[in-house]
Protein backbone atom coordinates (compact mmCIF):
# COMPACT_ATOMS: atom_id res chain seq x y z
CA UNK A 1 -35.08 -12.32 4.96
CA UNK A 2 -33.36 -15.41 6.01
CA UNK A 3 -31.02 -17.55 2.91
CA UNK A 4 -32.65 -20.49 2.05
CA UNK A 5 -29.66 -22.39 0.61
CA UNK A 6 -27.25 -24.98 1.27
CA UNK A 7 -24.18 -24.62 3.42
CA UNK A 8 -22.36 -25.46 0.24
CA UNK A 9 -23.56 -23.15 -1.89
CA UNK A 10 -23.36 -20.11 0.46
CA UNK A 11 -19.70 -21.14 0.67
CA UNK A 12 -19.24 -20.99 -3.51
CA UNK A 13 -21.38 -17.52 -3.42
CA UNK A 14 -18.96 -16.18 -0.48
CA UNK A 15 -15.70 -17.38 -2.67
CA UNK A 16 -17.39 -15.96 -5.30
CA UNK A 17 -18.47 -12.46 -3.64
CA UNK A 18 -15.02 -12.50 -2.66
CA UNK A 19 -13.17 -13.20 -5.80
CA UNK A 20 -15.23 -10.18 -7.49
CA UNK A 21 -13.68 -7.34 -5.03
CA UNK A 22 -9.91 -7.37 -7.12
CA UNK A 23 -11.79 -5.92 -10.12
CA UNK A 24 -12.35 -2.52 -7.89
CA UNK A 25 -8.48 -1.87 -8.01
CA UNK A 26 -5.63 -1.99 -10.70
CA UNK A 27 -5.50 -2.27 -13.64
CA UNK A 28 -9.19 -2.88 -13.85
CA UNK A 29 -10.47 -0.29 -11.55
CA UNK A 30 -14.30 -0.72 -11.46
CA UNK A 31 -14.64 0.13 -8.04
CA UNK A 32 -18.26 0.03 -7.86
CA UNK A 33 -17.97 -3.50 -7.61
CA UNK A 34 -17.28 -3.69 -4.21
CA UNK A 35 -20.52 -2.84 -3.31
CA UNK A 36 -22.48 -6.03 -4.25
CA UNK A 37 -19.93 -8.10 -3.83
CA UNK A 38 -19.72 -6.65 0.13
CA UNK A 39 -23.85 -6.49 0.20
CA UNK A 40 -23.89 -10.32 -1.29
CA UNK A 41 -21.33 -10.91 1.83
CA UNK A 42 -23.95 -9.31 4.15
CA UNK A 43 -27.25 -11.02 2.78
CA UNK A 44 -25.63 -14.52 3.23
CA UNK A 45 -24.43 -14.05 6.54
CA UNK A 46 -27.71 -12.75 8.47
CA UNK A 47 -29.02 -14.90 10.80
CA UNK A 48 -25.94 -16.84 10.88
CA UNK A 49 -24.49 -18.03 14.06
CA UNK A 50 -21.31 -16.37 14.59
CA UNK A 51 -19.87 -19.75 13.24
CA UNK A 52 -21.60 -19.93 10.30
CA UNK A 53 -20.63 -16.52 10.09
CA UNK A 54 -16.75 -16.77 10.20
CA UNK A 55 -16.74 -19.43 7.61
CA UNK A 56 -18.69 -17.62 5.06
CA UNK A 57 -16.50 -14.96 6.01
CA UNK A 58 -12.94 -17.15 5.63
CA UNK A 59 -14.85 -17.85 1.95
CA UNK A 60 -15.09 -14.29 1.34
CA UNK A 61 -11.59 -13.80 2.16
CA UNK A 62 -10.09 -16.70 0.94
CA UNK A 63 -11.88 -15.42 -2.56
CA UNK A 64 -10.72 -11.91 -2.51
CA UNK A 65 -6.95 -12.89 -2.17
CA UNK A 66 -6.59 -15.77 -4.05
CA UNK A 67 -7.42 -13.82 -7.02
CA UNK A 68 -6.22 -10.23 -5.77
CA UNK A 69 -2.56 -11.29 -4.54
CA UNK A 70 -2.32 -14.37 -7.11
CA UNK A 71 0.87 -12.33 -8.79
CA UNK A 72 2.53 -13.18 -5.79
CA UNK A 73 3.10 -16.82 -6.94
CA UNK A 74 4.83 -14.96 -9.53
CA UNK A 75 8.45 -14.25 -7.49
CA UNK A 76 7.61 -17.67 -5.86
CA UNK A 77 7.55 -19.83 -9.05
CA UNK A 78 10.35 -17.70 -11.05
CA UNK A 79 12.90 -17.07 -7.67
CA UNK A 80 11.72 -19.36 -5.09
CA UNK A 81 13.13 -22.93 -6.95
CA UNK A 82 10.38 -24.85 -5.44
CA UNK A 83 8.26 -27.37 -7.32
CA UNK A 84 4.61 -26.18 -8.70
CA UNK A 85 2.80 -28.22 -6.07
CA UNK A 86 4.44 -26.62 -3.57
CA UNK A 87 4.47 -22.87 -4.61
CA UNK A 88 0.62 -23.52 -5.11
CA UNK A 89 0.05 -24.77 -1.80
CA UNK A 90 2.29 -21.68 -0.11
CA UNK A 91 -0.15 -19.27 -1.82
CA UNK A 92 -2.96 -21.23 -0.66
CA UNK A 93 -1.51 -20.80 2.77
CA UNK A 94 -1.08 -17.50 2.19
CA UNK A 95 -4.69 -16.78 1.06
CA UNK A 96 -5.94 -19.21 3.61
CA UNK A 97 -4.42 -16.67 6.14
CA UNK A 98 -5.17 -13.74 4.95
CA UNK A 99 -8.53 -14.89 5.02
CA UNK A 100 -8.78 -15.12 8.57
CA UNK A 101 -9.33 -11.28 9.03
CA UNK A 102 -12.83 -10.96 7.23
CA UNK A 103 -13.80 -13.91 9.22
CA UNK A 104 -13.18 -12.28 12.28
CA UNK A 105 -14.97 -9.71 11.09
CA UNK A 106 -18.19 -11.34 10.17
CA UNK A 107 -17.96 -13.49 13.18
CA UNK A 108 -18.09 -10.73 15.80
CA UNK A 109 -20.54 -8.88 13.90
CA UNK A 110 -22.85 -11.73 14.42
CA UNK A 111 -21.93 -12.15 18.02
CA UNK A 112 -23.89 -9.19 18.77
CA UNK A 113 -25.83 -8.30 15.36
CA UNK A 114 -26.97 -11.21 13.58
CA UNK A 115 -30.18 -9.29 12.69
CA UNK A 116 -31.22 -7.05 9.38
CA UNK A 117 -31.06 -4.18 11.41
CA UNK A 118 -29.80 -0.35 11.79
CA UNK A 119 -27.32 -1.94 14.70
CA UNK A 120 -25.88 -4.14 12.07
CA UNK A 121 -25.65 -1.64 9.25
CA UNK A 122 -23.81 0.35 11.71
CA UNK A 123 -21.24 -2.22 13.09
CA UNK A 124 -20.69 -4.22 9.88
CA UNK A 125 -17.74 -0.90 8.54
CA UNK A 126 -16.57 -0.21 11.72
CA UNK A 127 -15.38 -4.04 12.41
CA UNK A 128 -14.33 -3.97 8.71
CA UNK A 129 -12.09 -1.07 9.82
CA UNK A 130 -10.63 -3.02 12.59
CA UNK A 131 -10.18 -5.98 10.32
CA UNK A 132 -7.97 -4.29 7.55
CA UNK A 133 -6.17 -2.70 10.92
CA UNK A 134 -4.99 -5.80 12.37
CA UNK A 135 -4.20 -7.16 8.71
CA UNK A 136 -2.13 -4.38 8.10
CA UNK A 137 -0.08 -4.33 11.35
CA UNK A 138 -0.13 -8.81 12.43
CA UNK A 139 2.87 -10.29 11.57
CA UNK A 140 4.85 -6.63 10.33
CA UNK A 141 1.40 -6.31 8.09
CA UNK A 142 -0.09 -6.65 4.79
CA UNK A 143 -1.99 -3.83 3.81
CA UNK A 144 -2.64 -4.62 0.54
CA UNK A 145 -6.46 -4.58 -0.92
CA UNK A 146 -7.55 -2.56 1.71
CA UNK A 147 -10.85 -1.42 0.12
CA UNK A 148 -9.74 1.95 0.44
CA UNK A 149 -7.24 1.69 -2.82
CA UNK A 150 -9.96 0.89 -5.20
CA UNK A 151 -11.06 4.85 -4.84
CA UNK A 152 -7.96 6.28 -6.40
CA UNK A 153 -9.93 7.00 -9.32
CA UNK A 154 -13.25 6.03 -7.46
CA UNK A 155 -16.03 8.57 -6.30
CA UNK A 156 -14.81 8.94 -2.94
CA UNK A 157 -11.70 9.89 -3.74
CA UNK A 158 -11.89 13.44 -2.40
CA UNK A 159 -12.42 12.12 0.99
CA UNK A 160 -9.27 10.23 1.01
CA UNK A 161 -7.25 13.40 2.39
CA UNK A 162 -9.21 13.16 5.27
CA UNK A 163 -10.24 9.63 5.93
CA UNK A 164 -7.13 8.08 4.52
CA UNK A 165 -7.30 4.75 2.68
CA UNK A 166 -8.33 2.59 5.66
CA UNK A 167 -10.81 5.43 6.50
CA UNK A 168 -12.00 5.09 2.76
CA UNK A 169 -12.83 1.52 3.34
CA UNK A 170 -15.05 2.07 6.08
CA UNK A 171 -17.52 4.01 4.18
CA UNK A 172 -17.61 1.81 1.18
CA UNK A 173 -18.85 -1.04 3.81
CA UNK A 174 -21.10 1.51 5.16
CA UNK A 175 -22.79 2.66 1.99
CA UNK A 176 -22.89 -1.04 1.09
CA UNK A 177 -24.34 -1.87 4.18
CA UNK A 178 -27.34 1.29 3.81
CA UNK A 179 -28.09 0.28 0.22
CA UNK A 180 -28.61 -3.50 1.21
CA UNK A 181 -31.14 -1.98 3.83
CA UNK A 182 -32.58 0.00 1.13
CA UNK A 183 -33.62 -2.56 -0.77
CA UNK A 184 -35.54 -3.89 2.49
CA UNK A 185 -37.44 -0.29 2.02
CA UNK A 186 -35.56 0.33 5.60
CA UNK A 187 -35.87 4.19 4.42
CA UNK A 188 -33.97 5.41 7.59
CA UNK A 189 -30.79 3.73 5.45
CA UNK A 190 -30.59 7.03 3.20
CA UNK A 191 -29.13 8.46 6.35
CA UNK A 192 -25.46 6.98 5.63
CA UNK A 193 -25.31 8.07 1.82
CA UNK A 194 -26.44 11.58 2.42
CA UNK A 195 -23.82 11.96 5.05
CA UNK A 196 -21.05 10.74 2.75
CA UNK A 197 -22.50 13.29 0.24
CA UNK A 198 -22.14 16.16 2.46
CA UNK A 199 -18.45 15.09 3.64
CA UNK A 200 -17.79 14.78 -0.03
CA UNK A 201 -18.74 18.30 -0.39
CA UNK A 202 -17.51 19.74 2.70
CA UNK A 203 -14.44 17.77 3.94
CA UNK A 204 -11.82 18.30 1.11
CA UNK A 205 -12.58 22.57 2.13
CA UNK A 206 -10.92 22.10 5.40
CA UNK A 207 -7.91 21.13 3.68
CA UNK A 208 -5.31 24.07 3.23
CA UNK A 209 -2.66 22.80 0.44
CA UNK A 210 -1.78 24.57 -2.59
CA UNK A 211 0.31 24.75 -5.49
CA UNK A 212 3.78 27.02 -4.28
CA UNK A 213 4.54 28.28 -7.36
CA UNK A 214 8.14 26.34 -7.33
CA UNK A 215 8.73 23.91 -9.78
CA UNK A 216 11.55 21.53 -10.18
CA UNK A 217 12.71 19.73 -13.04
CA UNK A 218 13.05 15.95 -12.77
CA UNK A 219 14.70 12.78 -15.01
CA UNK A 220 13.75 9.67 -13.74
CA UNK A 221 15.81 6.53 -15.11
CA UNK A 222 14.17 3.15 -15.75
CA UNK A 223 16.94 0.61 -16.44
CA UNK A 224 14.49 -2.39 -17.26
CA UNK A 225 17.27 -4.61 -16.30
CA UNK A 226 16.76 -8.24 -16.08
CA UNK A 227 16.10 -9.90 -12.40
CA UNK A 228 18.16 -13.35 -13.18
CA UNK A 229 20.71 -10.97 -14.29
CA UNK A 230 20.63 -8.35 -11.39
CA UNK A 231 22.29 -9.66 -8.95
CA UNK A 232 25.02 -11.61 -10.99
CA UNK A 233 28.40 -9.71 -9.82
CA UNK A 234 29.68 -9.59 -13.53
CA UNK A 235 26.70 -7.57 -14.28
CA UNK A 236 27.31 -5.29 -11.17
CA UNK A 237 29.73 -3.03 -13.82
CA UNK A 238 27.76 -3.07 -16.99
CA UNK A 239 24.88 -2.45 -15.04
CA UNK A 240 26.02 0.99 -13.75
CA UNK A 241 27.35 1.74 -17.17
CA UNK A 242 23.69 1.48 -18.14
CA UNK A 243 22.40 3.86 -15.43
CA UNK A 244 25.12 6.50 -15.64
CA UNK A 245 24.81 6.54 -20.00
CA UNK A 246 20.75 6.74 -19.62
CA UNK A 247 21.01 9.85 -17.06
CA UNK A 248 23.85 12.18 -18.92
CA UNK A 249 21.73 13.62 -20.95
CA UNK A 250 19.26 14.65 -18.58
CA UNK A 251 21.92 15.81 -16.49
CA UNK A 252 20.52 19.69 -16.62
CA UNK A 253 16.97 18.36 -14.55
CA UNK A 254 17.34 19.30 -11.05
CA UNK A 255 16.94 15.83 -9.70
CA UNK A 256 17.77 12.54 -10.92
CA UNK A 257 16.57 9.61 -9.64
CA UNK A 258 17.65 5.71 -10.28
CA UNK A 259 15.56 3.10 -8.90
CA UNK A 260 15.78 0.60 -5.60
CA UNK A 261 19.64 -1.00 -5.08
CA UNK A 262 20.44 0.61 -8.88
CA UNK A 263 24.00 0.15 -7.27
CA UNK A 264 23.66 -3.47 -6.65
CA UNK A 265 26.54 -3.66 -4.36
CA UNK A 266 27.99 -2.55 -0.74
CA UNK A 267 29.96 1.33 -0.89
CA UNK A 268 32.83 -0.64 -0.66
CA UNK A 269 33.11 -1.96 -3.85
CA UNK A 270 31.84 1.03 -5.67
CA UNK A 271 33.96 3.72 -3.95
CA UNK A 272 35.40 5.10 -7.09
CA UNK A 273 32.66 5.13 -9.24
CA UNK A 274 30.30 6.65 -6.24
CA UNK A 275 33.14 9.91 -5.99
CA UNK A 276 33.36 10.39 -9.67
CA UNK A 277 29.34 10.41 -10.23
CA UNK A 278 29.15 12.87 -7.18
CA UNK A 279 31.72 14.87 -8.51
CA UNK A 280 30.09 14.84 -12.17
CA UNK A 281 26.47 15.69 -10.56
CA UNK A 282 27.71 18.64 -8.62
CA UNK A 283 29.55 20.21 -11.93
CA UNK A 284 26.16 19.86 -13.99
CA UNK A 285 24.11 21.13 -10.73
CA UNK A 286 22.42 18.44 -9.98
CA UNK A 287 21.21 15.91 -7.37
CA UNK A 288 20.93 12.13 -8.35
CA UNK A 289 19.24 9.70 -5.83
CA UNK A 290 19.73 6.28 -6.83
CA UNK A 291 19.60 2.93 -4.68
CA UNK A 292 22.17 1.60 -3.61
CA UNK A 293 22.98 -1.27 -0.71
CA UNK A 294 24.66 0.06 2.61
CA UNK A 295 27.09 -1.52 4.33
CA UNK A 296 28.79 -1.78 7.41
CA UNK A 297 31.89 -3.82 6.82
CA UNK A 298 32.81 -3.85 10.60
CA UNK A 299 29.07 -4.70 11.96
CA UNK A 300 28.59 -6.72 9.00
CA UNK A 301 24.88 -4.69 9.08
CA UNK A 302 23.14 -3.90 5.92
CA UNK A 303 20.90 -1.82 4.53
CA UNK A 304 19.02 -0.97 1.54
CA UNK A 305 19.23 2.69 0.96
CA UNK A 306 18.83 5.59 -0.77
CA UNK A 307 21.84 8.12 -1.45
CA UNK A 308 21.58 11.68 -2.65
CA UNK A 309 25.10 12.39 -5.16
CA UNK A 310 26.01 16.10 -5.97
CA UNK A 311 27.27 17.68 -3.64
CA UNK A 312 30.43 17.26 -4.52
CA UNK A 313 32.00 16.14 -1.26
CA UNK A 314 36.00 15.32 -0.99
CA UNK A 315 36.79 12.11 -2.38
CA UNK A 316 36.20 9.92 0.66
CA UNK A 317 34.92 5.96 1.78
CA UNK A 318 31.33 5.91 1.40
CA UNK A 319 29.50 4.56 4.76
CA UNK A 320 25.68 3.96 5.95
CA UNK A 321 26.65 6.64 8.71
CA UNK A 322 26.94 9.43 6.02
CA UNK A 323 24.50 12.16 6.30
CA UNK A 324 21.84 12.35 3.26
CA UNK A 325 20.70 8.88 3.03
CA UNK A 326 18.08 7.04 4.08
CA UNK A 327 18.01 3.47 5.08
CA UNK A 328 14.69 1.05 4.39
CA UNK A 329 12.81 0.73 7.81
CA UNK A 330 9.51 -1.54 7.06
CA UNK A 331 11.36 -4.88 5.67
CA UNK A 332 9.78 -7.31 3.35
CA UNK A 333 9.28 -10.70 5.29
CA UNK A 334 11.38 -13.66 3.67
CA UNK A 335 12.83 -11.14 0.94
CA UNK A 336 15.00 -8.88 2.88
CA UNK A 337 14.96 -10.66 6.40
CA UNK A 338 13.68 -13.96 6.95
CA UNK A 339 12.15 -15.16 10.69
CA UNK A 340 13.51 -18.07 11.59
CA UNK A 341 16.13 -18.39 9.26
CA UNK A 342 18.54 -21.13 10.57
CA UNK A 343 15.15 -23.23 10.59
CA UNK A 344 13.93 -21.68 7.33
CA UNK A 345 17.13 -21.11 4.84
CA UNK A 346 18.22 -24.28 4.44
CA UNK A 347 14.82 -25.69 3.26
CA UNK A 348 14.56 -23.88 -0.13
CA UNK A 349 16.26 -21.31 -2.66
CA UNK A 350 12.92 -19.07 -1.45
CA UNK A 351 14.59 -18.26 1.79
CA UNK A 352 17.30 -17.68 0.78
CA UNK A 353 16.79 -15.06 -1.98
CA UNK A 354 19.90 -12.25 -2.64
CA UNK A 355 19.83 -10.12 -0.24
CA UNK A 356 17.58 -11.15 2.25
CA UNK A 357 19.42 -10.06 5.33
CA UNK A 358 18.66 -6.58 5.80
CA UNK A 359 19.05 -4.57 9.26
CA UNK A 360 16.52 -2.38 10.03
CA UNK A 361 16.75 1.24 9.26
CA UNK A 362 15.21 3.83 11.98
CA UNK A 363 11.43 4.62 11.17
CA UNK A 364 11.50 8.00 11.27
CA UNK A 365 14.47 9.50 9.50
CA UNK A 366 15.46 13.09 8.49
CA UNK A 367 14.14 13.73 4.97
CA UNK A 368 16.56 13.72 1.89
CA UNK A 369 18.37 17.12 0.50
CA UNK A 370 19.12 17.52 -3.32
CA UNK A 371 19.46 21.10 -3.87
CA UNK A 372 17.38 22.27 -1.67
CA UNK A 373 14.36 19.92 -2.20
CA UNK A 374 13.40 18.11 0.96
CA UNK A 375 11.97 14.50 -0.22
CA UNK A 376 10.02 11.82 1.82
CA UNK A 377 11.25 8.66 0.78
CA UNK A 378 9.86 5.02 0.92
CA UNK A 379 11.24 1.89 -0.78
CA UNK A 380 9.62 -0.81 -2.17
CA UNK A 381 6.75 -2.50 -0.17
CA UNK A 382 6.85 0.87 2.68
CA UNK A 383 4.43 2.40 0.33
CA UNK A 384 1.92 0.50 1.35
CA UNK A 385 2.01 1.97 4.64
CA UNK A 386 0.42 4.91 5.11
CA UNK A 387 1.27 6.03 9.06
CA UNK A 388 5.46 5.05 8.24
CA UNK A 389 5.34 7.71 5.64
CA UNK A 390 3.46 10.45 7.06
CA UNK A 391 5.77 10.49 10.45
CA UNK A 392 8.38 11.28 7.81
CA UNK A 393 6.63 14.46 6.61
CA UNK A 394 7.75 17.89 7.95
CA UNK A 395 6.63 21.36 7.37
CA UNK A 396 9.73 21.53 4.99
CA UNK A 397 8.62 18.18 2.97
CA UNK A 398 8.32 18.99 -1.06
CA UNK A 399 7.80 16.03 -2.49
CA UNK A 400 7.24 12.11 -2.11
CA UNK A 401 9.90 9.60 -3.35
CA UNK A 402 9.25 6.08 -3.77
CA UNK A 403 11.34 3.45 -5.66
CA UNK A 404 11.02 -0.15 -6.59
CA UNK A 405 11.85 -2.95 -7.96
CA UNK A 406 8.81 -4.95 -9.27
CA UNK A 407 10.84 -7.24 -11.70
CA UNK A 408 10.22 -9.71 -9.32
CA UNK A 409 6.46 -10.29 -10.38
CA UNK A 410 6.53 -10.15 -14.18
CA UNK A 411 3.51 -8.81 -16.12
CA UNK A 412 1.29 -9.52 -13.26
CA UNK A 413 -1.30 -6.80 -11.45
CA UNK A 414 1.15 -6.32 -8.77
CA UNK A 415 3.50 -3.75 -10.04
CA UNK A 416 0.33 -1.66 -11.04
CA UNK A 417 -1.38 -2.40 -7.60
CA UNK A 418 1.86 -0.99 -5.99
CA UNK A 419 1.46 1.91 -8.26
CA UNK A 420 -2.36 2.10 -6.94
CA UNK A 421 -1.02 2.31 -3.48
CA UNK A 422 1.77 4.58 -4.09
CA UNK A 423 -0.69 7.31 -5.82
CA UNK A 424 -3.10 7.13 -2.40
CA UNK A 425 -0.44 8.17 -0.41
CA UNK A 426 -0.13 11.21 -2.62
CA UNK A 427 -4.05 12.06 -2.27
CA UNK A 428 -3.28 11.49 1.65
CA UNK A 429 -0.59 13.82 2.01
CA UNK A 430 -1.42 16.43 -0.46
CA UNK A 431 2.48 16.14 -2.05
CA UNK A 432 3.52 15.13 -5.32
CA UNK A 433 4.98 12.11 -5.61
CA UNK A 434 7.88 10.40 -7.78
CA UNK A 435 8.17 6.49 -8.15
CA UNK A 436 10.93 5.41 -10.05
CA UNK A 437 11.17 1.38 -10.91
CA UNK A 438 13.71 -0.83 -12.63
CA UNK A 439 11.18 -1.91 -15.22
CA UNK A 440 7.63 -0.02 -14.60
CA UNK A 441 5.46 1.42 -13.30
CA UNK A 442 7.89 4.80 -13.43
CA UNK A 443 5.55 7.91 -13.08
CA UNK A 444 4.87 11.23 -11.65
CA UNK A 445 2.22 11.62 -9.58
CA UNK A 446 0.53 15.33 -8.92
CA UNK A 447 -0.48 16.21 -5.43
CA UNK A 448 -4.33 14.94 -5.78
CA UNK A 449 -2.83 11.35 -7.37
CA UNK A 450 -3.57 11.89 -10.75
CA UNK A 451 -0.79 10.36 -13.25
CA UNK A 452 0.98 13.41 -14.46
CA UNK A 453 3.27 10.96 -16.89
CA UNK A 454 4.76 7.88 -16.91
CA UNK A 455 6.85 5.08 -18.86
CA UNK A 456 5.76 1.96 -20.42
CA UNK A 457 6.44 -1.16 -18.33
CA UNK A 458 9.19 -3.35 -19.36
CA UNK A 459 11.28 -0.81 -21.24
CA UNK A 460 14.21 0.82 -20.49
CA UNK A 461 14.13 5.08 -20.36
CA UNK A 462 14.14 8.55 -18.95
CA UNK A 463 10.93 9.71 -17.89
CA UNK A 464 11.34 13.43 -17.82
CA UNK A 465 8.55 16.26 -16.46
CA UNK A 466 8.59 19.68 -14.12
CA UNK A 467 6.91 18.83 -10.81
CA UNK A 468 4.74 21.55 -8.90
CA UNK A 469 5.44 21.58 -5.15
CA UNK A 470 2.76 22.05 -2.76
CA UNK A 471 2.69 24.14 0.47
CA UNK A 472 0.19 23.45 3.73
CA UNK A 473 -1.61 20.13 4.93
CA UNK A 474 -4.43 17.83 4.06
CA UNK A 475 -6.68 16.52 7.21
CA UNK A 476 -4.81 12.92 6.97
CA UNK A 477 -1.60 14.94 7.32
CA UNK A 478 -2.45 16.60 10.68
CA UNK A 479 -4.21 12.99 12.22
CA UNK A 480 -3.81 10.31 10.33
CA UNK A 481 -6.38 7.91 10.94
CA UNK A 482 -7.24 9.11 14.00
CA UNK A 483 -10.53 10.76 11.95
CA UNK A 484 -11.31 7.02 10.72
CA UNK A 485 -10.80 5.39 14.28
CA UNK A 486 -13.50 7.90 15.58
CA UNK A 487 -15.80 7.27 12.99
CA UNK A 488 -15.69 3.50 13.58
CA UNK A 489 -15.97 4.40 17.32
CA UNK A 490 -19.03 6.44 17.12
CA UNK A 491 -20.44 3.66 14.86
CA UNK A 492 -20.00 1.50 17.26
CA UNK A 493 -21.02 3.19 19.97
CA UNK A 494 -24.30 3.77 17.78
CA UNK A 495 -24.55 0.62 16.73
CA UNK A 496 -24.62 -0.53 20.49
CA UNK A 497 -27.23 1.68 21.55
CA UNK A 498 -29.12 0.18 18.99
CA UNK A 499 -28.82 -3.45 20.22
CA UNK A 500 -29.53 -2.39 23.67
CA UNK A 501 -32.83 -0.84 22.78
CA UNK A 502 -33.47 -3.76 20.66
CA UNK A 503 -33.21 -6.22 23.48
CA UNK A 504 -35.45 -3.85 25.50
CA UNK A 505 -38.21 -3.64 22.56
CA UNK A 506 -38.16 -7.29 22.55
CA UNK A 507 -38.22 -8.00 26.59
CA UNK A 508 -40.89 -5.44 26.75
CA UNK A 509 -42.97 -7.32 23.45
CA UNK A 510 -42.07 -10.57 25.62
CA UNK A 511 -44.08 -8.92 28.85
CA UNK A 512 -47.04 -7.75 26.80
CA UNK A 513 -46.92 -11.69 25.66
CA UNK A 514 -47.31 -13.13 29.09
């Protein structure tokens, strides 16, 4: 049935379609959602020309992350020392952009299915698919919102070992695709649900993890301290004060972990301090991780890293060359490097935030050692992508490592967004998972992604727990989205077929005519 309204008003009901999907994922989580608003998307762009299409589509977008990455403006307001004006108009921008993938989306699909058919029930997930691709890798990628997320405590969860979260996406567009047919008594749409029924039932089987039987005990510090005050260098001693009094009494867990750049400063300056911690660690038998910023004082290069303390080396000059570190690969645009930046630094305080001239560290890297425990770390925003941390997984990986700093967006969704994200990769992989923030989310994450325990935001403490490792692989381990990218292919390919025998149907109807 063709829309009847207004260009205008399909343009409000897009936005507004579109500004319902960030209810499916943190903290509100009511992922079933996503289906109308996606359906609603659907309805008002059939028998659209592919113009039409890719504006209602820019609406939809423009909806979903205006609202969904709004805490953004957050670090841009607070850090960025621009006027209002103008911090509103780079999110709009930023939106704007972001935007542009669902309208490619809906503009290709009505290139070649513009009609309430099977061929555009078909086509209409697998070009989502390719849409949250190219978002996620365009411009080093922003993978946030992929539809996916919202199933971390959603009904298809299970499948999320196989499918992954971009995989996940695909058949929520799917099902919302069949159940708009549905309603058009299109009966051959049950076809889609039932499948996703069986998978439910049968894919998570193929899957050969279990619990080990090891466990490892585990303190993880929060140091809730201040971002205006982070960076300050008269804070740089007080501040490890902090971190080193909140650990020693957890000092007989197996692993301690501090969050992202806990050392706020290069090796060189914390020499001392870095041998005597080491030194400490290894007499209680432990392992502390903590952040900390590598540095190259010859290369001027730097890094931000991860360094595992206890094992009681010789006193000797910390460097980023030393073995059992791990330096941050997948760099946050304009907050650790910035393009352009004799163009772009001198315009604002935004590009020129501390520390926002980060090298590059390698993307695969040998996993971290504390006591035997081989951990797969990611830092920050590398959460979010799913392929960077599985080519970091080994048969020896035990656990998943993640730490943060999410002071930079306040009491906003986006710290528990990034917590979303973090607990998907856990579901992926089939390992445990610790994330460890300055000032929350801090949690422990089992190897299915449930929230084994965690701190309250915005409060400094220990969260302490005993982790189960986890031997053998999950489907996503073994392909990654491979399994997704052949689904989309053969629906497609499917979806093709169906066009072509559509435009044969009709010249044959045509012939009868004449």
């Amino acid at each position: 049935m063709e829309t009847r309204l207004s260009v205008p008003i399909q343009m409000m009901l897009a936005l507004l379609c579109g500004a319902l999907t960030p209810f499916a994922f943190a903290p509100y989580e009511y992922s079933l959602v996503l289906l109308p608003a996606l359906m609603g998307l659907l309805w008002l762009t059939e028998q659209r020309s592919p113009r039409q299409a890719t504006l209602l589509g820019w609406c939809f977008g423009f909806g979903q992350f205006a609202h969904g990455i709004a805490w953004v403006h957050v670090s841009i307001d607070s850090f960025g020392g621009l006027p209002l004006p103008v911090s509103l108009l780079l999110m709009a921008l930023l939106a704007a952009y972001l935007a542009l993938y669902p309208a490619l989306t809906l503009g290709l699909l009505n290139r070649w299915w513009p009609n309430a058919d099977g061929g555009r029930v078909l086509a209409f997930p697998a070009l989502w698919l390719v849409g949250e691709w190219l978002r996620g890798k365009v411009l080093t990628g922003f993978p946030w919102l992929w539809l996916g997320y919202s199933q971390v405590d959603g009904p298809l969860a299970p499948l999320a070992s196989s499918f992954g979260a971009l995989g996940l996406g695909l058949v929520i567009a799917l099902v919302a695709a069949s159940l708009l047919a549905l309603l058009r008594r299109q009966w051959w749409a049950l076809l889609p649900p039932i499948l996703t029924a069986v998978a439910l039932a049968t894919l998570p089987g193929l899957n050969t993890t279990s619990r080990s039987g090891d466990e490892i005990s585990v303190a993880l510090v929060q140091g809730n301290i201040p971002q205006s005050l982070k960076w300050e260098p008269d804070q740089l001693w007080p501040t490890l004060l902090k971190y080193q009094d909140l650990s020693r009494p957890y000092m007989d867990a197996d692993l301690v972990v501090w969050p992202e750049a806990a050392v706020p400063a290069p090796e060189v300056m914390v020499d001392d301090f870095l041998n005597s911690f080491d030194h400490a660690a290894a007499f209680r038998q432990t392992h502390v991780i903590t952040g900390i910023i590598s540095a190259n004082t010859a290369t001027r290069q730097f890094y931000n890293s991860l360094l595992v303390l206890g094992d009681d080396l010789s006193p000797h000059r910390y460097q980023p060359t030393d073995s059992n570190r791990y330096h941050k690969s997948h760099l946050l645009p304009i907050g650790e490097f910035v393009p352009m930046e004799d163009l772009l630094r001198p315009i604002a305080p935004l590009f020129n935030l501390p520390m926002s001239s980060f090298n590059r560290g390698d993307a695969v890297q040998t996993n971290l050692n504390a006591g035997g425990v081989n951990l797969a770390p990611a830092i920050c925003y590398e959460i979010a992508f799913p392929e960077l941390l599985r080519a970091n997984i080994t048969d020896n990986t035990d656990l998943l490592l993640t730490v943060s700093n999410d002071a930079w967006f306040g009491h906003s969704v986006g710290p528990l967004q990034h917590m979303e994200i973090a607990r998907m990769r856990s579901m992926e992989l089939g390992k445990p998972l610790l994330r460890v923030t300055n000032n929350g989310v801090t949690a422990i994450v089992d190897e299915t992604g449930k929230m084994q325990a965690q701190l309250p935001q915005f409060k400094e403490g220990v969260l302490q727990g005993t982790v189960a490792l986890t031997t053998g692989t999950t489907l996503f381990s073994r392909f990654g989205q491979q399994l997704a990218y052949l689904l989309a292919l053969t629906l497609l390919l499917m979806a093709a077929a169906w066009r072509l025998r559509a435009r044969a149907s009709y010249g044959r109807t045509a012939d009868d005519r004449t």
